[in-house]
PDB file of N, CA and C in Angstrom:
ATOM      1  N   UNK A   1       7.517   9.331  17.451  1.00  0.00           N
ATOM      2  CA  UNK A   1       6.647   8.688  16.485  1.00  0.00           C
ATOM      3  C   UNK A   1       6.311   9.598  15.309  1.00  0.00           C
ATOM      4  N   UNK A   2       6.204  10.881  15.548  1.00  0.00           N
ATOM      5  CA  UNK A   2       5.866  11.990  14.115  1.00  0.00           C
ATOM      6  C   UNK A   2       7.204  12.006  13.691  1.00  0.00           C
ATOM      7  N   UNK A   3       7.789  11.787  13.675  1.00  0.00           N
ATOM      8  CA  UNK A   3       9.204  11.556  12.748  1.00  0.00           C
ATOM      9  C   UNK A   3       9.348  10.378  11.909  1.00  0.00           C
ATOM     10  N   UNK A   4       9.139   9.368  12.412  1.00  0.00           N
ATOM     11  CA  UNK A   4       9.012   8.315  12.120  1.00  0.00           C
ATOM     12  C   UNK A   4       7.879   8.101  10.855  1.00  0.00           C
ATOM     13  N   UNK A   5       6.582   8.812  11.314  1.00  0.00           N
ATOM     14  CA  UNK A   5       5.175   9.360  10.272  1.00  0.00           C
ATOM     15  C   UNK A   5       5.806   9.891   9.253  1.00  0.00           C
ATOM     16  N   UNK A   6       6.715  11.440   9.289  1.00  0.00           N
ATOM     17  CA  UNK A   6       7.322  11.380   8.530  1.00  0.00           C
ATOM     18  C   UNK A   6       7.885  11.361   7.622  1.00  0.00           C
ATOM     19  N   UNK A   7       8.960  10.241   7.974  1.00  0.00           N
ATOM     20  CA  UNK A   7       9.795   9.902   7.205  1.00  0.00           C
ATOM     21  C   UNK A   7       9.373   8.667   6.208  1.00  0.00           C
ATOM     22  N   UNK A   8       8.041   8.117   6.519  1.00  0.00           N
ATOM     23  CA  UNK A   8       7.180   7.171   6.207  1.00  0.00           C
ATOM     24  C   UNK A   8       6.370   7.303   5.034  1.00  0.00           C
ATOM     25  N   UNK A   9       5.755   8.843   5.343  1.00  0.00           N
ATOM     26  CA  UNK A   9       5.029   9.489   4.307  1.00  0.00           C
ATOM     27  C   UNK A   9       5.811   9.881   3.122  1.00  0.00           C
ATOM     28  N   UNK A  10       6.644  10.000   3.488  1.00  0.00           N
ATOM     29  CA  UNK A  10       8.243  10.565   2.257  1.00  0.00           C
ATOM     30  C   UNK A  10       8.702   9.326   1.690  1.00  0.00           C
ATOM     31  N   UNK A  11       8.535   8.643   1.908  1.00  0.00           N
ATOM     32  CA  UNK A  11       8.990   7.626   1.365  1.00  0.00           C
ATOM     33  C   UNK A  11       8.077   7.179   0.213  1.00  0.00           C
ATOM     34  N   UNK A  12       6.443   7.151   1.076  1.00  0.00           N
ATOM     35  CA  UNK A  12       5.300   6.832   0.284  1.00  0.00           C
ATOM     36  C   UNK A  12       5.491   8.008  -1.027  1.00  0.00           C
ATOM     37  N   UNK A  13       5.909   9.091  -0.921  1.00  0.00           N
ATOM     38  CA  UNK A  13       5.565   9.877  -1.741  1.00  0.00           C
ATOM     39  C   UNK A  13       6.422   9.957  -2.543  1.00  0.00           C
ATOM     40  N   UNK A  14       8.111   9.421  -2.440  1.00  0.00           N
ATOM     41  CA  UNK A  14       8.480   9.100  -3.743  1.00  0.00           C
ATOM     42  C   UNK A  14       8.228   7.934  -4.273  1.00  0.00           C
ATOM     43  N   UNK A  15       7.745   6.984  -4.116  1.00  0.00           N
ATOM     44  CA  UNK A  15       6.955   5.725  -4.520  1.00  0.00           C
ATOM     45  C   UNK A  15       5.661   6.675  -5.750  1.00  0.00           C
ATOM     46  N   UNK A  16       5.209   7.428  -5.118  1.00  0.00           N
ATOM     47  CA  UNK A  16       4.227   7.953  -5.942  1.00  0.00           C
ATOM     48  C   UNK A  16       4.978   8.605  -7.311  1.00  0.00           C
ATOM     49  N   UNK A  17       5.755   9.408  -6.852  1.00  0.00           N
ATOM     50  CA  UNK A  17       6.848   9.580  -7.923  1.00  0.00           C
ATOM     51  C   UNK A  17       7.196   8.574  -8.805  1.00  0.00           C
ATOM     52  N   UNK A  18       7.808   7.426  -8.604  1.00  0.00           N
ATOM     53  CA  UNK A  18       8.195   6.550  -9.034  1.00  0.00           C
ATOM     54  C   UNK A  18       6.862   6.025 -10.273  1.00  0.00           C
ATOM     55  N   UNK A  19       5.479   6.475  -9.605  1.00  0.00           N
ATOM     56  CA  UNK A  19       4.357   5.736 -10.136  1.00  0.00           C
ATOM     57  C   UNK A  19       4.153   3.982  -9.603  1.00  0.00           C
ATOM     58  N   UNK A  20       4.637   3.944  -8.208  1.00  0.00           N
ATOM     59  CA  UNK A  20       4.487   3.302  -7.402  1.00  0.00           C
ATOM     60  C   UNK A  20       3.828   3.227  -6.700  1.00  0.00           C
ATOM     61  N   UNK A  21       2.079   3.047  -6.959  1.00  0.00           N
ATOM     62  CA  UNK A  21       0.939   3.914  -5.992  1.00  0.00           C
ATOM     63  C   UNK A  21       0.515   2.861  -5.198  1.00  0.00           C
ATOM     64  N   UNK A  22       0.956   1.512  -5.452  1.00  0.00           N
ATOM     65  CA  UNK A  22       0.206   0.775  -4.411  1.00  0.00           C
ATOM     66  C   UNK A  22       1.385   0.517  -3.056  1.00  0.00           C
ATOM     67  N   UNK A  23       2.357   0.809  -3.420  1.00  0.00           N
ATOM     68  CA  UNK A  23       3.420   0.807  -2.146  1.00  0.00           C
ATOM     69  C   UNK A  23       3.536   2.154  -1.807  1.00  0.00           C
ATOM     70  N   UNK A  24       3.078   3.485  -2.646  1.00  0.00           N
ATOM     71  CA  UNK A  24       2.957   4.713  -2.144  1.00  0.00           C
ATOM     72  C   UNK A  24       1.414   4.553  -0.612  1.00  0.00           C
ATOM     73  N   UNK A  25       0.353   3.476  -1.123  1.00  0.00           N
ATOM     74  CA  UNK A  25      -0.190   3.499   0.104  1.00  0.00           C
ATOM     75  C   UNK A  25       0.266   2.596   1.040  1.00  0.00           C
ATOM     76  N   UNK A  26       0.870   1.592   1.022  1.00  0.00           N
ATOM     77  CA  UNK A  26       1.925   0.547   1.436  1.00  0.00           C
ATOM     78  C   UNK A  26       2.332   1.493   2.830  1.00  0.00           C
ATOM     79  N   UNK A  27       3.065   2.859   2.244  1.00  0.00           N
ATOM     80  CA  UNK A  27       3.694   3.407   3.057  1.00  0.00           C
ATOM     81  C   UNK A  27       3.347   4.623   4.204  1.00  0.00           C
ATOM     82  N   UNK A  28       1.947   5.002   3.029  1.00  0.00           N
ATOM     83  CA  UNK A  28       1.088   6.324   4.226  1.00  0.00           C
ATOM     84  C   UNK A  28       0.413   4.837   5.573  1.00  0.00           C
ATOM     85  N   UNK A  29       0.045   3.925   5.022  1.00  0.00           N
ATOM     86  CA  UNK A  29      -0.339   3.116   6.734  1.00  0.00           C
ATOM     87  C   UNK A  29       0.477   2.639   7.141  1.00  0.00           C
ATOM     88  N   UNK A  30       1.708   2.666   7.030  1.00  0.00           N
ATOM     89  CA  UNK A  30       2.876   2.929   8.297  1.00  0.00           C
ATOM     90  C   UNK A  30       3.025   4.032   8.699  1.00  0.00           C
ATOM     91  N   UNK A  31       2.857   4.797   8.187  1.00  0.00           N
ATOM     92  CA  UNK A  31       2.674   6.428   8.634  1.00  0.00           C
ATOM     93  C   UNK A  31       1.715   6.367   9.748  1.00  0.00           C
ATOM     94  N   UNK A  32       0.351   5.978   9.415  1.00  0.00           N
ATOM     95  CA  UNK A  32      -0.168   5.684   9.708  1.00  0.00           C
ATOM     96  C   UNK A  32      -0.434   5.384  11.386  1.00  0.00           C
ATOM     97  N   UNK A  33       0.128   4.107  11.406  1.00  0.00           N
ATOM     98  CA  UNK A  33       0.421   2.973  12.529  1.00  0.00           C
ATOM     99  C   UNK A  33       1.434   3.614  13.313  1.00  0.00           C
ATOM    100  N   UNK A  34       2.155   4.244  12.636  1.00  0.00           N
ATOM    101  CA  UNK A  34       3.432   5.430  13.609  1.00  0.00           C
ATOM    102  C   UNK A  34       2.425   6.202  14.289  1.00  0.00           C
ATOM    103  N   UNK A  35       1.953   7.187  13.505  1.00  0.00           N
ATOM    104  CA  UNK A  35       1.499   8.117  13.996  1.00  0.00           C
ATOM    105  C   UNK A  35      -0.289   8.146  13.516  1.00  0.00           C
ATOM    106  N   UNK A  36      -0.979   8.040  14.293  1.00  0.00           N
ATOM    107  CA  UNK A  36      -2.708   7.791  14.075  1.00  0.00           C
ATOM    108  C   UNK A  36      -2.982   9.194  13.452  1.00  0.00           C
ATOM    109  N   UNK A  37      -3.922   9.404  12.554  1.00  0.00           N
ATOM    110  CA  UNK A  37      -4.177  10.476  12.175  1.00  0.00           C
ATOM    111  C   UNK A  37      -3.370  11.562  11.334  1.00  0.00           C
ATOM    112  N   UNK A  38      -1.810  10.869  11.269  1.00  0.00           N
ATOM    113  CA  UNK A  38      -1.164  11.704  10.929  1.00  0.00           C
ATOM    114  C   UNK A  38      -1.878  12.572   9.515  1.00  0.00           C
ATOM    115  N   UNK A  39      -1.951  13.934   9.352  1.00  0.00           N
ATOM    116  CA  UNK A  39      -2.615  14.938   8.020  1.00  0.00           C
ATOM    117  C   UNK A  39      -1.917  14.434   7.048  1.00  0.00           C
ATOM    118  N   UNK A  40      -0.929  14.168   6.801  1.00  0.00           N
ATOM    119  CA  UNK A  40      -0.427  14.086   5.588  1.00  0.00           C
ATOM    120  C   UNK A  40       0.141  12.537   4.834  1.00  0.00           C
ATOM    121  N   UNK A  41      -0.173  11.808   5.668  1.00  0.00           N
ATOM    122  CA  UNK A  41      -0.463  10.206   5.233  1.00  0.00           C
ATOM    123  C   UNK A  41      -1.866  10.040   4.663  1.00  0.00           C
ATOM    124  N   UNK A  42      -2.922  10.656   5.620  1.00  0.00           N
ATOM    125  CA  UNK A  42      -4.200  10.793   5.038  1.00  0.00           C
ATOM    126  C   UNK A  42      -4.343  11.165   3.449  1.00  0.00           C
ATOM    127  N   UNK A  43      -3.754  12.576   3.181  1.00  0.00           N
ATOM    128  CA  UNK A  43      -3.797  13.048   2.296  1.00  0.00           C
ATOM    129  C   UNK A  43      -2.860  12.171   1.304  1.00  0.00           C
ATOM    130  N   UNK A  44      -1.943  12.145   1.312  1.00  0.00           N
ATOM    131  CA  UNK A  44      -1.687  11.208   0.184  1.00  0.00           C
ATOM    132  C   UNK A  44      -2.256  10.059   0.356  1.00  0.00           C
ATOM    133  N   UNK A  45      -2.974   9.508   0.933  1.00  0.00           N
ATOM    134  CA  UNK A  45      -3.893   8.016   0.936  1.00  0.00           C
ATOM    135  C   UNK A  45      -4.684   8.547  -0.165  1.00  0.00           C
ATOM    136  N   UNK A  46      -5.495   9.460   0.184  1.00  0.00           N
ATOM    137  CA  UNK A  46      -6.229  10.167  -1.580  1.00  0.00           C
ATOM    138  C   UNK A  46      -5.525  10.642  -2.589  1.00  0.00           C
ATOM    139  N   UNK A  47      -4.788  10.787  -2.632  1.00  0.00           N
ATOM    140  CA  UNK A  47      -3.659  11.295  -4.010  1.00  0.00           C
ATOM    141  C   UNK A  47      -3.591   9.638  -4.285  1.00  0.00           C
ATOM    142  N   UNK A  48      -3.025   8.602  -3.510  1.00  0.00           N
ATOM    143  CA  UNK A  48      -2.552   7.647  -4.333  1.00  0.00           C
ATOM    144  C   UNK A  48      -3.893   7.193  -5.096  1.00  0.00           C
ATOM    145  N   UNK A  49      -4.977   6.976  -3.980  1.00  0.00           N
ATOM    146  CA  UNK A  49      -5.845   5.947  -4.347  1.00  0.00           C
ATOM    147  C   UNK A  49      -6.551   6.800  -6.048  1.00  0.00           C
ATOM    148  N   UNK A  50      -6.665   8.370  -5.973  1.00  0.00           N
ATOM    149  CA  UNK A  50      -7.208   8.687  -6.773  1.00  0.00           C
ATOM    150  C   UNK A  50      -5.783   8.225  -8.067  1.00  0.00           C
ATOM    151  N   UNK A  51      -5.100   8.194  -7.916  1.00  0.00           N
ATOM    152  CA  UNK A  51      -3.932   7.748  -8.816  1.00  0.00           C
ATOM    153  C   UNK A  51      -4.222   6.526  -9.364  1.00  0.00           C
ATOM    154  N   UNK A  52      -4.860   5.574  -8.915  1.00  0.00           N
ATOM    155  CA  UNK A  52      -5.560   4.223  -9.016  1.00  0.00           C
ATOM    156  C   UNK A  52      -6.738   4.221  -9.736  1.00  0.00           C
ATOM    157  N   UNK A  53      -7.621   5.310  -9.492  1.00  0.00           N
ATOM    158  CA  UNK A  53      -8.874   5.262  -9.822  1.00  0.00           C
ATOM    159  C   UNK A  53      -9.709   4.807  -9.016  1.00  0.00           C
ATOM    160  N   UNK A  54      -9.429   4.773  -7.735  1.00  0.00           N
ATOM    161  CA  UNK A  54     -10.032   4.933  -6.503  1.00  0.00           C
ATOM    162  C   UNK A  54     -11.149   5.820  -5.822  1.00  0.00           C
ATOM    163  N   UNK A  55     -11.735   5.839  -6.843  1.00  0.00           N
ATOM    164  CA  UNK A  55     -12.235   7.329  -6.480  1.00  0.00           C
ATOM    165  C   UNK A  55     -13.128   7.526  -5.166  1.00  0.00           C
ATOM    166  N   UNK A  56     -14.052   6.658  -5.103  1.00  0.00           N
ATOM    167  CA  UNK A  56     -14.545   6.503  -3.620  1.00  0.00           C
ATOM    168  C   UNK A  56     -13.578   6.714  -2.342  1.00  0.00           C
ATOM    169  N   UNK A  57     -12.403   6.146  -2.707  1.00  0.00           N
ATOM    170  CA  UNK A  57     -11.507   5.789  -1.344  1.00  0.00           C
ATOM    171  C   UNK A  57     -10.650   7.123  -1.311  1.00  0.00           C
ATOM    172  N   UNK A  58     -10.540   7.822  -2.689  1.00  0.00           N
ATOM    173  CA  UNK A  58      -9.579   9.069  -2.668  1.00  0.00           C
ATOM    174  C   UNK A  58     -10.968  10.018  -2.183  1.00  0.00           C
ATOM    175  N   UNK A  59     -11.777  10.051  -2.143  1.00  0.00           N
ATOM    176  CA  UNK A  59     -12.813  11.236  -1.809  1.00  0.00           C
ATOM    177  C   UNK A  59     -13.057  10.555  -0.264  1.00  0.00           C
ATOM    178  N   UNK A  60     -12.801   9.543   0.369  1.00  0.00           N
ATOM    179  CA  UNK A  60     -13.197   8.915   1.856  1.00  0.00           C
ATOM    180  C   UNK A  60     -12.035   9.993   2.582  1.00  0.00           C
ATOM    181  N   UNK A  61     -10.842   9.555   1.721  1.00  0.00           N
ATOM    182  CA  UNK A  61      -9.549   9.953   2.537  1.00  0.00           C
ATOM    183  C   UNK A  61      -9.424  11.414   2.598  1.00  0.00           C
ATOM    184  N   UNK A  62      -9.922  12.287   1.589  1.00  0.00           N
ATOM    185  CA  UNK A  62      -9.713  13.848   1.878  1.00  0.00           C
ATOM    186  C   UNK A  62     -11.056  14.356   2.358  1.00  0.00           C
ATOM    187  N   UNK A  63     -12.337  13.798   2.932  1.00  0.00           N
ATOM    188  CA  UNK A  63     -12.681  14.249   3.794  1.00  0.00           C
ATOM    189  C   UNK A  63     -12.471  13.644   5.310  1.00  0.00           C
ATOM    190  N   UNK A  64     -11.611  12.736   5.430  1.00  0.00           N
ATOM    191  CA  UNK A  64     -11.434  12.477   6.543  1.00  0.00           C
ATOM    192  C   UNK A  64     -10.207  13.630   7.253  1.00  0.00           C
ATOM    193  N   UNK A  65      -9.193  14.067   6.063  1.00  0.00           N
ATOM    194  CA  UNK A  65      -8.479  15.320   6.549  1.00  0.00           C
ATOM    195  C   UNK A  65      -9.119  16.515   6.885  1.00  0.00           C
ATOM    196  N   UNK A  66     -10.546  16.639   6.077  1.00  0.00           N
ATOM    197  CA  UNK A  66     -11.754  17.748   6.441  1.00  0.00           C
ATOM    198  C   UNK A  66     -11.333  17.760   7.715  1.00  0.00           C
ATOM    199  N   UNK A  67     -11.996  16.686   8.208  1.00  0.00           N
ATOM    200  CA  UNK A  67     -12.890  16.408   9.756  1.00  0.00           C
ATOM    201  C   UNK A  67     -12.067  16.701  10.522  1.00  0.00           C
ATOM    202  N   UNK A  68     -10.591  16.587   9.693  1.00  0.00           N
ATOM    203  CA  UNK A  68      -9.749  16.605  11.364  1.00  0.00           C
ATOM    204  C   UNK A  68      -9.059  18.386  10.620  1.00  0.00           C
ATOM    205  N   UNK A  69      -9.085  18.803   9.661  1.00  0.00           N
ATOM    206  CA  UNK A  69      -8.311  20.097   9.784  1.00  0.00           C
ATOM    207  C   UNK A  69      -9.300  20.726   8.431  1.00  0.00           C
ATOM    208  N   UNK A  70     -10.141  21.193   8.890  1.00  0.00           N
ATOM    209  CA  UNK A  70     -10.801  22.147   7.522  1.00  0.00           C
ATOM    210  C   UNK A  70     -10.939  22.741   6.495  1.00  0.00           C
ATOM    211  N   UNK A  71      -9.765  23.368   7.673  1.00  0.00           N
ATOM    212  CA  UNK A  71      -9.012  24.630   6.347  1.00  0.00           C
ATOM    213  C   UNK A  71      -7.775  24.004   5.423  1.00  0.00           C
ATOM    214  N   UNK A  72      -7.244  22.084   5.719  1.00  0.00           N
ATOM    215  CA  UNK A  72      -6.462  21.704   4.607  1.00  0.00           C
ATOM    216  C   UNK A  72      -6.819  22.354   3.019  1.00  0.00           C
ATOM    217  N   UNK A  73      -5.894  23.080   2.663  1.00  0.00           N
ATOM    218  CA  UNK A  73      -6.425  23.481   0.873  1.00  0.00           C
ATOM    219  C   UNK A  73      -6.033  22.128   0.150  1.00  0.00           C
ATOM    220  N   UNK A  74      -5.638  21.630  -0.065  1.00  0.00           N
ATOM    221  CA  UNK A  74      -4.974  20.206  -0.406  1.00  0.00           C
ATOM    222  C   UNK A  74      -6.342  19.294  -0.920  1.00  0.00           C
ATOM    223  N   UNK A  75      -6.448  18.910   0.069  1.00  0.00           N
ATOM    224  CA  UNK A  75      -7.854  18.083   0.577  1.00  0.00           C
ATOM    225  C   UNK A  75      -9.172  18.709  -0.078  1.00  0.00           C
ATOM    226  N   UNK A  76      -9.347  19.920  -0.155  1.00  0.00           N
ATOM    227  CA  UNK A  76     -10.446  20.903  -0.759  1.00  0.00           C
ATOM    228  C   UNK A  76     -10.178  20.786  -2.412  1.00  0.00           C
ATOM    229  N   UNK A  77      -8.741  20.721  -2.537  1.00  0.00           N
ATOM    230  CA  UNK A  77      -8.609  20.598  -4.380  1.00  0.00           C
ATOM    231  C   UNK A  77      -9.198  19.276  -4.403  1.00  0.00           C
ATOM    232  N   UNK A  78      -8.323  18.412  -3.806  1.00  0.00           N
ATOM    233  CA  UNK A  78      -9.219  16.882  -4.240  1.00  0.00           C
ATOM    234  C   UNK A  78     -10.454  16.648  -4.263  1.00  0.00           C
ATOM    235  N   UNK A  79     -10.889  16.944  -3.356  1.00  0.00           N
ATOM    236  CA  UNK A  79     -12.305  17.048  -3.980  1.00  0.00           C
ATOM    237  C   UNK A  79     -13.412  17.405  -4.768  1.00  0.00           C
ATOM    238  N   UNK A  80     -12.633  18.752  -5.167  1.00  0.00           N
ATOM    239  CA  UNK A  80     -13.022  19.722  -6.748  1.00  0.00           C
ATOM    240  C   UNK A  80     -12.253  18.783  -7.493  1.00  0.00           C
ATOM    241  N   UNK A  81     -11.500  18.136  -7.660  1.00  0.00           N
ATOM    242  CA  UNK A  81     -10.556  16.960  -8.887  1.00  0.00           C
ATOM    243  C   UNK A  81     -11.722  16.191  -8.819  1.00  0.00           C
ATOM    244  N   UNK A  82     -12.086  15.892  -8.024  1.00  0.00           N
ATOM    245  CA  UNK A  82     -13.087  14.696  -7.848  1.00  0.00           C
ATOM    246  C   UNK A  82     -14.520  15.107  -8.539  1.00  0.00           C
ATOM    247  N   UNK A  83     -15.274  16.245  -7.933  1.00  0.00           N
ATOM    248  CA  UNK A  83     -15.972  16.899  -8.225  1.00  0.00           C
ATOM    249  C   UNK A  83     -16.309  17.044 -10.294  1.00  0.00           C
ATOM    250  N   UNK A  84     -14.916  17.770 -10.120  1.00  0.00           N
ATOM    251  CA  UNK A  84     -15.019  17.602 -11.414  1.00  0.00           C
ATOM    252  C   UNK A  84     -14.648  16.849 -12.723  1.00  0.00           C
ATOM    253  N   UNK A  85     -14.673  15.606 -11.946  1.00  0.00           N
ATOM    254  CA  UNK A  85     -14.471  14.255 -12.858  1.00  0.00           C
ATOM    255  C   UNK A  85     -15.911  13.727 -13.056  1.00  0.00           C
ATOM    256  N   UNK A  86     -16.775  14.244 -11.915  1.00  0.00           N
ATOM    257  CA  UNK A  86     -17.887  13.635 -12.169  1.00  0.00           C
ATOM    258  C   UNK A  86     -18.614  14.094 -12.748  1.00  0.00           C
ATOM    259  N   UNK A  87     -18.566  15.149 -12.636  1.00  0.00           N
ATOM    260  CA  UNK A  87     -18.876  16.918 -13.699  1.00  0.00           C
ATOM    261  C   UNK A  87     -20.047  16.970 -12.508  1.00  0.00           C
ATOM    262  N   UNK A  88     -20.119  17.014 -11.136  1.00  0.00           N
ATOM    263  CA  UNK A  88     -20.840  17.429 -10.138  1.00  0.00           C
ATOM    264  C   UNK A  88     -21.052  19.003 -10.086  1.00  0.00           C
ATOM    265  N   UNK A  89     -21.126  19.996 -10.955  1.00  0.00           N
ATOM    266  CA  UNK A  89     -20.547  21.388 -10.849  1.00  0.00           C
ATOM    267  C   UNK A  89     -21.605  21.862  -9.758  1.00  0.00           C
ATOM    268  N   UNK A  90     -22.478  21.474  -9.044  1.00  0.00           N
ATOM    269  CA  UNK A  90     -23.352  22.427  -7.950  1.00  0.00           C
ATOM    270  C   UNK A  90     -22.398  23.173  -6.489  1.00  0.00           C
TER     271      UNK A  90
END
């Protein structure tokens, strides 16, 4: 099934490439549904959605990679992206 995650997430992520962000998330929840939790479906779930202007749902999705791995640096930029869109600087 983590192969399958994947090869799922790769897919989603040239979709993102493409500027294909709503089938780029199309494809992290098959990732998803493969593999529960998979880190890096999560994380691009916030790359796309913030790609959207999602911003609630891109800041839901990279602390939900928090919770499950801390030290993601990935997940920590997005949220300084985020951070500093809102100009939150504290």
């Amino acid at each position: 099934e983590l192969i399958r995650a994947e090869a799922q997430t790769n897919v989603g992520v040239l979709k993102f490439r493409q500027g294909k962000l709503e089938e780029c998330l199309e494809w992290q929840e098959r990732a998803l549904l493969s593999q529960p939790g998979y880190i890096y479906a999560l994380y691009n779930q916030g790359l796309c959605n913030w790609g959207l202007k999602r911003i609630d749902a891109a800041e839901a999705a990279y602390k939900e990679v928090l919770k499950r791995q801390p030290r993601f640096p990935m997940a920590h930029n997005g949220l300084g992206v985020i951070a500093f869109e809102r100009k939150d600087y504290r």
